[in-house]
Protein backbone atom coordinates (compact mmCIF):
# COMPACT_ATOMS: atom_id res chain seq x y z
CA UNK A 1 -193.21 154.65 -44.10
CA UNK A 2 -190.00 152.84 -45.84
CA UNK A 3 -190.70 149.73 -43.96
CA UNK A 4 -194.02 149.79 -45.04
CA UNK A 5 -193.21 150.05 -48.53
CA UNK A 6 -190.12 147.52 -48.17
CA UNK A 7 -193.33 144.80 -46.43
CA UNK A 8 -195.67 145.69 -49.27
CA UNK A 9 -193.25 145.12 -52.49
CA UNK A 10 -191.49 141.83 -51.25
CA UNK A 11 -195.24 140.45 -50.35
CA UNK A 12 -195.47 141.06 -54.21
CA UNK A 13 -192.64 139.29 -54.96
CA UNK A 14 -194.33 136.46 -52.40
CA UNK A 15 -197.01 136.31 -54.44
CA UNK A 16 -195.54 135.98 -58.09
CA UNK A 17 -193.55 133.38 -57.17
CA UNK A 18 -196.09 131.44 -55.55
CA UNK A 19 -197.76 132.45 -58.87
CA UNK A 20 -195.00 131.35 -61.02
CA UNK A 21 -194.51 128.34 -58.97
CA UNK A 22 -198.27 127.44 -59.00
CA UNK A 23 -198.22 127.78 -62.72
CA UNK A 24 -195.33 125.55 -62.99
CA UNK A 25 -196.76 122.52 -61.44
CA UNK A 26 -200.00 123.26 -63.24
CA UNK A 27 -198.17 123.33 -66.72
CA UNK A 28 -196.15 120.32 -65.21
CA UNK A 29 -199.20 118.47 -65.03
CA UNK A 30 -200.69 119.49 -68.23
CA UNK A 31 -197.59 117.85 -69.94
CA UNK A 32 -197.86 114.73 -68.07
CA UNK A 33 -202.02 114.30 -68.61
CA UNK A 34 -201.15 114.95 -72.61
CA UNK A 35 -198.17 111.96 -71.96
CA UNK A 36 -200.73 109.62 -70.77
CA UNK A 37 -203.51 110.63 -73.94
CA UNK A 38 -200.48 109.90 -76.16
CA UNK A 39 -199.75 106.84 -74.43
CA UNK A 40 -203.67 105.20 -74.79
């Protein structure tokens, strides 16, 4: 039962940083596609 629960909660964590990270190079890209509007 504890190693089910200890599988389950660091999958979360998995899957907010791949979140997070996602978000990141979405943002990243965001700021680099405003850059280039800027830049024209």
């Amino acid at each position: 039962m504890d190693n089910k629960n200890n599988f389950v909660s660091n999958n979360i964590i998995i899957y907010i940083v791949l979140i997070d990270y996602a978000g990141g190079i979405y943002t990243l890209c965001n700021l680099i596609d405003v850059a280039c509007s800027v830049g024209e």
